[in-house]
Protein backbone atom coordinates (compact mmCIF):
# COMPACT_ATOMS: atom_id res chain seq x y z
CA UNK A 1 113.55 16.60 226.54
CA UNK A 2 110.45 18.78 226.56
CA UNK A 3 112.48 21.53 229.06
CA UNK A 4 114.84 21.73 225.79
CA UNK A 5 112.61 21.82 223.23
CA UNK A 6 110.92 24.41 224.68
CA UNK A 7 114.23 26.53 225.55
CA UNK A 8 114.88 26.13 221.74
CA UNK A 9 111.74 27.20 220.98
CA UNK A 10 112.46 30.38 222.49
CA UNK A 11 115.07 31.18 220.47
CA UNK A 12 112.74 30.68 217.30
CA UNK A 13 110.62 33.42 218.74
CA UNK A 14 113.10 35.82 219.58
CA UNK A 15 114.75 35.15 215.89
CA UNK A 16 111.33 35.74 214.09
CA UNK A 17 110.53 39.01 216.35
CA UNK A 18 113.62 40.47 215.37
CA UNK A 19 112.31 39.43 211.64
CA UNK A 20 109.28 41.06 212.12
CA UNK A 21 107.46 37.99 212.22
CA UNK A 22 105.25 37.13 215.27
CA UNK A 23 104.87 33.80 216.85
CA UNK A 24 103.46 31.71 219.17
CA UNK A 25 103.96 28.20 220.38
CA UNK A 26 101.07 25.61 222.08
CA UNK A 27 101.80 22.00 223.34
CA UNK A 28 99.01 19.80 222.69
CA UNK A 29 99.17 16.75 225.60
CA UNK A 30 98.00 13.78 224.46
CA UNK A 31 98.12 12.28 227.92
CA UNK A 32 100.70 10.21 227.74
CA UNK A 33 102.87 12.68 229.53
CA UNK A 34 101.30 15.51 231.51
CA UNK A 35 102.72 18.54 230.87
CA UNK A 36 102.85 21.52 233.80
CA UNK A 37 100.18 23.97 234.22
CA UNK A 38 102.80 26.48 233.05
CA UNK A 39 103.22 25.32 229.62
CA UNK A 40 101.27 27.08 226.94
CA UNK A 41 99.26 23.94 226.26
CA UNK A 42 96.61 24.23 223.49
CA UNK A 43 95.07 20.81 223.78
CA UNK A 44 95.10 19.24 226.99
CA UNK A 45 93.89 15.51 227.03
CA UNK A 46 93.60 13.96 230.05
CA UNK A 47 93.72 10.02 228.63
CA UNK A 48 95.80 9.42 225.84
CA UNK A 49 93.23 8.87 222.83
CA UNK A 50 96.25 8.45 220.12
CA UNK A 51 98.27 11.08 218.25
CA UNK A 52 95.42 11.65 215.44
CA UNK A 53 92.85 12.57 217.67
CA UNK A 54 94.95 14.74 219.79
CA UNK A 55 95.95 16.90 216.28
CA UNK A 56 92.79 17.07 215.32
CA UNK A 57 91.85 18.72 218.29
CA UNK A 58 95.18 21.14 217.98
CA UNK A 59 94.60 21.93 213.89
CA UNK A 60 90.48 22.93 215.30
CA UNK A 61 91.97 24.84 217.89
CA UNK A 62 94.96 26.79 216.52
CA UNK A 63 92.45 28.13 213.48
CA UNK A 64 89.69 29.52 216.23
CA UNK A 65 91.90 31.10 217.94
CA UNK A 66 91.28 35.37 217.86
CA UNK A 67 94.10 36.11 216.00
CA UNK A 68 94.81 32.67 213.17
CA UNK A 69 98.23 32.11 212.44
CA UNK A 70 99.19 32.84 208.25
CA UNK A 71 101.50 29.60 208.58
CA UNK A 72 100.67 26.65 211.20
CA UNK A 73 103.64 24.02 212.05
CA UNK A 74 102.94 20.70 213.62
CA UNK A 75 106.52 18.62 214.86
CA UNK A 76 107.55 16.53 217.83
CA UNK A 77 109.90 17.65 220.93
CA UNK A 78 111.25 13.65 220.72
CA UNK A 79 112.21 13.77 216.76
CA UNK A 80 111.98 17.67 215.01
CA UNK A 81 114.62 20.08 215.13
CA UNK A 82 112.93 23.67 215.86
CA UNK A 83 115.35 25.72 213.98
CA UNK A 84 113.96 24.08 211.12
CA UNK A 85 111.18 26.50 211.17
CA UNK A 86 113.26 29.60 210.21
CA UNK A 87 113.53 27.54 206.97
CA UNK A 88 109.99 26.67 206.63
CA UNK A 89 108.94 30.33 207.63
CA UNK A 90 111.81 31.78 204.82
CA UNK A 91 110.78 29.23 202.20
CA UNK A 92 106.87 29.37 202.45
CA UNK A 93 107.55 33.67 202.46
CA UNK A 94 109.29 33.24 199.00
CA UNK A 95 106.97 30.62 197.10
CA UNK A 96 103.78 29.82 196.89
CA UNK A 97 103.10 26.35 198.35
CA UNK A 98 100.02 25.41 199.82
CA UNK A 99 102.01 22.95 202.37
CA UNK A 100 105.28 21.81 203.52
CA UNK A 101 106.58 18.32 204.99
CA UNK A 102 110.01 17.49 206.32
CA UNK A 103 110.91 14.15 206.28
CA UNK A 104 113.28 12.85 208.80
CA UNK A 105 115.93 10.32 208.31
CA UNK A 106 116.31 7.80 211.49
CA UNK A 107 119.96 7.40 211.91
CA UNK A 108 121.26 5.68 215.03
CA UNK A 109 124.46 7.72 216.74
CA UNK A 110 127.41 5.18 215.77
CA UNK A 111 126.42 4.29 212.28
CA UNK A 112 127.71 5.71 209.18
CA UNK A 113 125.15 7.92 207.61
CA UNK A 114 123.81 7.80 204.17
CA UNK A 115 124.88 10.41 201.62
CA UNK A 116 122.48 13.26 200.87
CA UNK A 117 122.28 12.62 197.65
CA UNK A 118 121.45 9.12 198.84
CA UNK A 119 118.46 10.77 200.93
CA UNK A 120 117.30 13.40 198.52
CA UNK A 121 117.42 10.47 196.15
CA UNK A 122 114.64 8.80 198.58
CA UNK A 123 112.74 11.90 199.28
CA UNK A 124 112.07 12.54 195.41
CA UNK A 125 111.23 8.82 194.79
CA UNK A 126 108.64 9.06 197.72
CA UNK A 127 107.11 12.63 195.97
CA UNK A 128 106.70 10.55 192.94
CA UNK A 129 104.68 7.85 194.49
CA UNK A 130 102.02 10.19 195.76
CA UNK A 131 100.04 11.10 192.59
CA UNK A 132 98.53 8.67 191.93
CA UNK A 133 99.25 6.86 194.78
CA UNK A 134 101.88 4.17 194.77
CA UNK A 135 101.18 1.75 197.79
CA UNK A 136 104.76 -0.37 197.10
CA UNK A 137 106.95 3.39 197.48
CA UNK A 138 104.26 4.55 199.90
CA UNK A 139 104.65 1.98 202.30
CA UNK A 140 108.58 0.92 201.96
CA UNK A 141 109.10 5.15 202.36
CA UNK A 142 106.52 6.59 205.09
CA UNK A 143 107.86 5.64 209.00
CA UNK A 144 110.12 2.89 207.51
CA UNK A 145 112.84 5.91 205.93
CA UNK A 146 111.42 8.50 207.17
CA UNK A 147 108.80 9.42 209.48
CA UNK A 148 107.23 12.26 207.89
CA UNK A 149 105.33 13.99 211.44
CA UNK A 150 107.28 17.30 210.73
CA UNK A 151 104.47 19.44 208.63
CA UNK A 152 103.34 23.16 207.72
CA UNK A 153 100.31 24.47 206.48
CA UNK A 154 99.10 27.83 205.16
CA UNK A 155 95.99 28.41 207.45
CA UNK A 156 93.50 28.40 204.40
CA UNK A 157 95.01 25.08 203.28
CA UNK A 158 94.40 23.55 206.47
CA UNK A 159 91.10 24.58 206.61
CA UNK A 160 90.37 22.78 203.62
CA UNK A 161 92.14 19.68 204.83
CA UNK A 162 90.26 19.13 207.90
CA UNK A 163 86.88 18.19 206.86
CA UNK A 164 88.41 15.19 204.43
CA UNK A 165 90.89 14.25 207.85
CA UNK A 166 87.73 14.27 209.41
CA UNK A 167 86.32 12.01 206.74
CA UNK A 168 89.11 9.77 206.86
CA UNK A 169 89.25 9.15 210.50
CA UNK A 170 85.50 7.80 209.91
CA UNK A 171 86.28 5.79 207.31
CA UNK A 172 89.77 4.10 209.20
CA UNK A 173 87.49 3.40 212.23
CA UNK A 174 85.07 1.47 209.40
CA UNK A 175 88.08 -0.03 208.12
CA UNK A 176 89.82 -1.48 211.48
CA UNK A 177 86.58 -1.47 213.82
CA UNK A 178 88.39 0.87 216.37
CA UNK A 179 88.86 5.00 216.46
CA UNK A 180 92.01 6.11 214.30
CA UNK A 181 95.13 6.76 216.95
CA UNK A 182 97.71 7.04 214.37
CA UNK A 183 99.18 7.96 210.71
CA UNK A 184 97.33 11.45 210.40
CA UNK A 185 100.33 12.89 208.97
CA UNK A 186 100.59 10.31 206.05
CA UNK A 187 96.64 10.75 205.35
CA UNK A 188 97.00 14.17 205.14
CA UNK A 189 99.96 14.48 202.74
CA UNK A 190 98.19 11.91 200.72
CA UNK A 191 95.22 14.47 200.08
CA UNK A 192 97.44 17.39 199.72
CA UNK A 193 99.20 15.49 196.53
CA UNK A 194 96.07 14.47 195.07
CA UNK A 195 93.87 17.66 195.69
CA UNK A 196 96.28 19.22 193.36
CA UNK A 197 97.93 21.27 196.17
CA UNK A 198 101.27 23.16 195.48
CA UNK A 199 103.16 21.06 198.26
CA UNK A 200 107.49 20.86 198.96
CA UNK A 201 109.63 18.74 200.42
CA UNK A 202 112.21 20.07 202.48
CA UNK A 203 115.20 17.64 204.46
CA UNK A 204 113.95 17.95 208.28
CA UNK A 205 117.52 16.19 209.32
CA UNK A 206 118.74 13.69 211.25
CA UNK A 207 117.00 11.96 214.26
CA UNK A 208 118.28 8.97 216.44
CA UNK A 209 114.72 6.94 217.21
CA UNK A 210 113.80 5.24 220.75
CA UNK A 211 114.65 1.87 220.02
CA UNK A 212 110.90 1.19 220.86
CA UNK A 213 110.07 2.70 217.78
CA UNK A 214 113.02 0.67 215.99
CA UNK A 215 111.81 -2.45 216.91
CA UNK A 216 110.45 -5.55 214.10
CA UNK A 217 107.36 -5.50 215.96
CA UNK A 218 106.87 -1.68 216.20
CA UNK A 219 108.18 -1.39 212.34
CA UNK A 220 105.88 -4.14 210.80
CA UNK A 221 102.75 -2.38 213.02
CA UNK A 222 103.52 0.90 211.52
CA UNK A 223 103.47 -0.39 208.06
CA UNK A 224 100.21 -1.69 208.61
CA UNK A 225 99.02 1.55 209.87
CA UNK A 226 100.32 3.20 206.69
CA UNK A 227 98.38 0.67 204.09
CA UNK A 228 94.99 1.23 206.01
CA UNK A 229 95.93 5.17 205.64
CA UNK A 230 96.29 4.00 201.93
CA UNK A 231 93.14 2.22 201.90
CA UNK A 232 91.68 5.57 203.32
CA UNK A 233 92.87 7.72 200.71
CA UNK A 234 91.48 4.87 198.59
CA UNK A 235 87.89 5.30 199.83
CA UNK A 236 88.26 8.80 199.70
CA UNK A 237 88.21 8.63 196.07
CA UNK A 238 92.26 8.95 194.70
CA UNK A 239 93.67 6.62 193.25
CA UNK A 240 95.96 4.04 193.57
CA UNK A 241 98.41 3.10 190.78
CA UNK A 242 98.59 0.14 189.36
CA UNK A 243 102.19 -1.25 188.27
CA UNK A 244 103.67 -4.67 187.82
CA UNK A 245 104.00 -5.61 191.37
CA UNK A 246 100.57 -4.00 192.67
CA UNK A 247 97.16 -3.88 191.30
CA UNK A 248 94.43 -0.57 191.87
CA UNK A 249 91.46 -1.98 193.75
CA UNK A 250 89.13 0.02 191.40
């Protein structure tokens, strides 16, 4: 999978060059699989400390390196489809957004897949839930739809997103009495809506999940993951929306 993803990635590059457009690519290993010495790794852990950690260490990275990238992706080798970038790249060259995120719709191979207008239905219905924040869309949307892990960032925006990341992963360790492992990329897109960023959605397409992602245990764990990321935001001073079925804690 990574020996693909990596192949693919190639192509990106040699796409962009031609473009005029440089780029580089950096694994960052989270230790849950080591990677070869011979992959441009960025972040090399050598005991899996969680996915938020592990970007945190990438996002600190990526901007000290000698020559900062104008536009920094994040995605997955198990979920993302690279080409994607050519789109992010092409849209955040014509427009002025401060950050883009790609939802993915899980589909399982067999099944009959939703309409688009079905999932861009979804997508804008998630949008609206972020400012304020709307914990019922929130957390019936984020990793239940669509896992939303597929981002890009101007470097300046991410700059200003790391010390309140930074914030938050204190205040989820208060929250749960253990270091934050997971839902960065909710947290984040959370304080991009609310900080009055110009952000866009764009479809990141289709993804078949492991089916020990899919699983009612896995699900309901993730959607408890999302509320504390809620609670976060919370804490962090935005606020939450109260409607008929959910009440602000202010």
């Amino acid at each position: 999978m990574i020996q693909q993803f990596a192949e693919k990635i190639q192509g990106i590059s040699l796409a962009l060059n031609k473009r005029g457009i440089g780029f580089a690519h950096y694994f960052l290993d989270d230790g849950a699989i080591h990677l070869p010495e011979s992959f441009p790794t960025l972040v090399r852990h050598l005991k899996n400390q969680g996915l938020a950690p592990t970007l945190m260490d990438g996002y600190r990275a990526v901007l000290q390196l000698k020559t900062p990238a104008e536009i920094i992706i994040r995605l997955d080798c198990q979920e993302h489809d690279p080409y994607k970038i050519l789109e992010i790249v092409d849209n955040m060259g014509h427009s002025p957004v401060d950050a883009m995120f790609l939802p993915v719709y899980y589909w399982v191979s067999g099944e009959n897949r939703p309409l688009m207008k079905e999932v861009s239905r979804r997508i804008a219905e998630f949008n609206e839930g972020l400012a304020p924040i709307s914990k019922t869309t929130v957390l019936a949307t984020y990793n239940q739809v669509f896992p939303l892990g597929f981002q890009a960032f101007r470097q300046e925006t991410l700059q200003i997103l790391i010390p309140k990341l930074e914030r938050g992963m204190e205040l989820c360790e208060k929250i749960t009495g253990k270091p934050a492992t997971w839902g960065l990329d909710l947290l984040v897109i959370l304080i991009a809506a609310n900080d009055g960023m110009i952000t866009d959605s764009m479809f990141g397409g289709w993804s078949e999940p492991w089916k020990e992602n899919r699983g009612t245990d896995k699900v309901e764990a993730q959607r408890v993951k999302a509320e504390t990321m809620v609670e976060v935001a919370h804490r962090l001073g935005y606020q939450i929306r109260a409607s008929a079925t959910e009440c602000s804690s202010d």
